[in-house]
Protein backbone atom coordinates (compact mmCIF):
# COMPACT_ATOMS: atom_id res chain seq x y z
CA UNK A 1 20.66 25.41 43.68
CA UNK A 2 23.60 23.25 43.97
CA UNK A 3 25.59 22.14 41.01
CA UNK A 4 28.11 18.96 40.40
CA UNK A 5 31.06 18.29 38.50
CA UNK A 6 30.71 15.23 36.74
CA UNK A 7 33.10 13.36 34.29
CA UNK A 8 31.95 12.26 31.05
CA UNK A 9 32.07 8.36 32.00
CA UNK A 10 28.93 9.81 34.36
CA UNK A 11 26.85 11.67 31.53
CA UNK A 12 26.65 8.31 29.18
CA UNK A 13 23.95 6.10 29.44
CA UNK A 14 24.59 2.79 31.62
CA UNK A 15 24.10 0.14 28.98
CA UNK A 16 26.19 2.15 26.46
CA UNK A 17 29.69 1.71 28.38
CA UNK A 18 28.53 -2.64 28.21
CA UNK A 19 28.19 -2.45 24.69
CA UNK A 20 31.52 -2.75 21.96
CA UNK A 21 31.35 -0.64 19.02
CA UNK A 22 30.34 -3.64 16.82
CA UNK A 23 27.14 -3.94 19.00
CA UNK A 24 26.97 -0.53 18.92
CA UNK A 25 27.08 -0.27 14.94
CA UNK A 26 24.55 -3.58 14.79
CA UNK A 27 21.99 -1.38 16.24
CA UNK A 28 22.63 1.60 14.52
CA UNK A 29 22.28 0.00 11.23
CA UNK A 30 18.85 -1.73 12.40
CA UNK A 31 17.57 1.21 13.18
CA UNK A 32 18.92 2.89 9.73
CA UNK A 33 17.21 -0.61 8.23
CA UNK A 34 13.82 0.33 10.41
CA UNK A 35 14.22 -2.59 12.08
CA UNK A 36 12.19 -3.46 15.24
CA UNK A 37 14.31 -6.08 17.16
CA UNK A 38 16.09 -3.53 19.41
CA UNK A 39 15.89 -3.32 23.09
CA UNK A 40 14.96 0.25 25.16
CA UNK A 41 18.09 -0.29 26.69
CA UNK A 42 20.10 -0.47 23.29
CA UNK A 43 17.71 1.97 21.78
CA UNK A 44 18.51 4.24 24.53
CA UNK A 45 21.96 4.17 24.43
CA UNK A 46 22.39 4.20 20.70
CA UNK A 47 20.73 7.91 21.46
CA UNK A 48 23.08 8.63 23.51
CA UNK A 49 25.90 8.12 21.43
CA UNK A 50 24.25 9.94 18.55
CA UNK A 51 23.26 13.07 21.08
CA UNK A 52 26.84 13.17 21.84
CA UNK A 53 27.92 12.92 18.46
CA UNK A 54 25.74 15.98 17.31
CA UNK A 55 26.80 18.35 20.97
CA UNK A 56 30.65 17.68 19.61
CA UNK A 57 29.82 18.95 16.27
CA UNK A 58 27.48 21.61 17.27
CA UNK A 59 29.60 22.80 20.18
CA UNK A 60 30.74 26.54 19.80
CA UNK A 61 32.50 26.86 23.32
CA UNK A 62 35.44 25.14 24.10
CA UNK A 63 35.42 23.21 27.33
CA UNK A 64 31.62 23.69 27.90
CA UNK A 65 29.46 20.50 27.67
CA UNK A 66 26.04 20.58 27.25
CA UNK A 67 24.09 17.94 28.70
CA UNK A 68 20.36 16.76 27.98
């Protein structure tokens, strides 16, 4: 088994780094508003940014990251 070190720009999800953080919040508050005009692609990276959100809460090691 081989393992690489990758930066954080690398573990995000493509169509998240294209999107601002007002496009980002639109979506976020359609899905809070079970709206169903959303894209996969902005559905997927609106995960994403909420999976990362939770790991930097939940983290208890400093300096480990825990990817999905």
């Amino acid at each position: 088994m081989s393992y690489k070190q990758l930066t954080i720009a690398e573990t995000e999800h493509p169509y998240r780094r294209e999107m601002d953080a007002e496009q980002m919040a639109f979506v976020l508050q359609g899905i809070l508003d079970n709206e169903n005009w959303m894209t996969d692609e902005e559905l997927g990276a609106a995960t994403d940014l909420l999976y990362d959100k939770v790991a930097e809460e939940k983290q208890t090691v400093p300096g480990i990251l825990t990817l999905q």
